[in-house]
Protein backbone atom coordinates (compact mmCIF):
# COMPACT_ATOMS: atom_id res chain seq x y z
CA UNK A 1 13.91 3.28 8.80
CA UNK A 2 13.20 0.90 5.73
CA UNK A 3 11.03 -1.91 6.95
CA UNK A 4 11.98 -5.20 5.31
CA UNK A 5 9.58 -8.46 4.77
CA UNK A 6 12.36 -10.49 3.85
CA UNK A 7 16.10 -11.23 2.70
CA UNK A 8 17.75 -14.14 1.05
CA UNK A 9 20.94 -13.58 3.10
CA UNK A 10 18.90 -13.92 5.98
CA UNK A 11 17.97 -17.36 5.32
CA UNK A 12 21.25 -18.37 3.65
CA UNK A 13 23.37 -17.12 6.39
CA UNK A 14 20.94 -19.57 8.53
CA UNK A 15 22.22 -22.26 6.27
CA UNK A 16 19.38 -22.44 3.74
CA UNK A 17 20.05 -23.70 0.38
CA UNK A 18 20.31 -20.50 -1.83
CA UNK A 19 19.05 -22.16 -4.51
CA UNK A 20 15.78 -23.14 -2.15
CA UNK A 21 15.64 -19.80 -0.96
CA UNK A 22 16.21 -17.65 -4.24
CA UNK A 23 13.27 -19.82 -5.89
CA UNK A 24 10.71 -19.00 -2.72
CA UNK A 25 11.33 -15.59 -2.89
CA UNK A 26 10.96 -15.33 -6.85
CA UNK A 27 7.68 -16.96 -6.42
CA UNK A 28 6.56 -14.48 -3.38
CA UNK A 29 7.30 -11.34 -5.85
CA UNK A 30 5.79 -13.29 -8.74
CA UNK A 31 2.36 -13.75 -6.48
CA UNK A 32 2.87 -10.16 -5.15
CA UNK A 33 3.33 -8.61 -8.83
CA UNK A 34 0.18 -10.63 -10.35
CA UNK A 35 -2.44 -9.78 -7.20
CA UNK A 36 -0.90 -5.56 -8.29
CA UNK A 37 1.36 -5.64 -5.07
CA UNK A 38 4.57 -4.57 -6.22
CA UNK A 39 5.35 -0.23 -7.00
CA UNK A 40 6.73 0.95 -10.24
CA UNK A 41 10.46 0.28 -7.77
CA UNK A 42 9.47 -3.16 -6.48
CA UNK A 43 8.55 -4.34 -10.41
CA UNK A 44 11.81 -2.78 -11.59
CA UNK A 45 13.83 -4.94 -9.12
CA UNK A 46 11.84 -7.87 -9.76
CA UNK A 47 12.57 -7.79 -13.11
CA UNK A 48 16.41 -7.09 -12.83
CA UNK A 49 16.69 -10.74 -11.53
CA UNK A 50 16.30 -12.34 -8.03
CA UNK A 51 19.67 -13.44 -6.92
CA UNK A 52 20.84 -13.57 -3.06
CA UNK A 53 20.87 -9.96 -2.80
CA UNK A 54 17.62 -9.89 -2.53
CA UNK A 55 15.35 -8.41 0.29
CA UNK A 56 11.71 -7.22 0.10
CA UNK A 57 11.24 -3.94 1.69
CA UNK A 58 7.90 -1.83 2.04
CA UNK A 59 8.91 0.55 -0.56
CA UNK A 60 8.91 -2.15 -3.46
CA UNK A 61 4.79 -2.70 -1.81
CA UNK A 62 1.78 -0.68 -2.66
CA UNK A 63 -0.44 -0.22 0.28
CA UNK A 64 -2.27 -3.38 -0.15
CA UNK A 65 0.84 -5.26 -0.56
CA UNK A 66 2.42 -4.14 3.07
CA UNK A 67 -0.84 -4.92 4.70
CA UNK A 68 -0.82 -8.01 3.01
CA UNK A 69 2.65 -8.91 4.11
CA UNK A 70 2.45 -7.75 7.48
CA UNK A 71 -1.21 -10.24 8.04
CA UNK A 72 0.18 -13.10 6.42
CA UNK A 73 3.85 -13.76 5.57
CA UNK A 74 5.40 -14.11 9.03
CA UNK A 75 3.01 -17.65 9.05
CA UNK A 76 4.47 -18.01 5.35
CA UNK A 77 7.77 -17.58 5.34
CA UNK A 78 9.22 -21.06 6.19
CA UNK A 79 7.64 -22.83 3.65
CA UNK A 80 9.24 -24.19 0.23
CA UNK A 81 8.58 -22.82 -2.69
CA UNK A 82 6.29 -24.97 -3.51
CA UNK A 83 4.16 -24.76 -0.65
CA UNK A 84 4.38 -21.09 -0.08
CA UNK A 85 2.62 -20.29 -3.64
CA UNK A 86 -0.50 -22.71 -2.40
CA UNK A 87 -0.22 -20.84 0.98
CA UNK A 88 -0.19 -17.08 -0.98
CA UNK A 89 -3.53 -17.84 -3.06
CA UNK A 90 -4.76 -19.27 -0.06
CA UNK A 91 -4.36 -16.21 2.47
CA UNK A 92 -5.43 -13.84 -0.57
CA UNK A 93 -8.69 -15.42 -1.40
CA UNK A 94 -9.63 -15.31 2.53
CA UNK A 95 -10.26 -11.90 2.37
């Protein structure tokens, strides 16, 4: 079974602005692809546009990218946008 990080649908069925939630998760791939997190699959996504479709699932991750996700993003995922890119660099340059 296809483990999944996140979704936008999961946060705009909970009544989330899409917009809100559309921008986070843009800027969570956008950390993920500059720290060399994303696979050839999870680029190619990225780059077809974030929309509420969404979802990031271990196969757009390289290894360091799932272990990254599964230390750090439960604590993450609430945040804005805003916040959650301060939070990213944060949890990266602890280890």
């Amino acid at each position: 079974m296809l483990k999944i990080y996140d979704k936008a649908q999961w946060h705009i069925d909970a009544g989330e602005n899409s917009k809100a939630v559309i921008d986070k998760l843009k800027v969570v791939l956008e950390f993920l692809d500059k720290e060399g997190m994303l696979t050839s699959e999870g680029k190619e996504i990225m780059d077809l546009g974030v929309d509420s479709s969404i979802s990031i699932h271990e196969r757009m991750l390289t290894d360091k990218g799932r272990n990254f996700m599964e230390s750090n993003y439960d604590k993450l995922m609430h945040l804005s946008a805003k916040n959650i890119r301060i939070a990213l660099e944060q949890a990266i340059n602890k280890k």
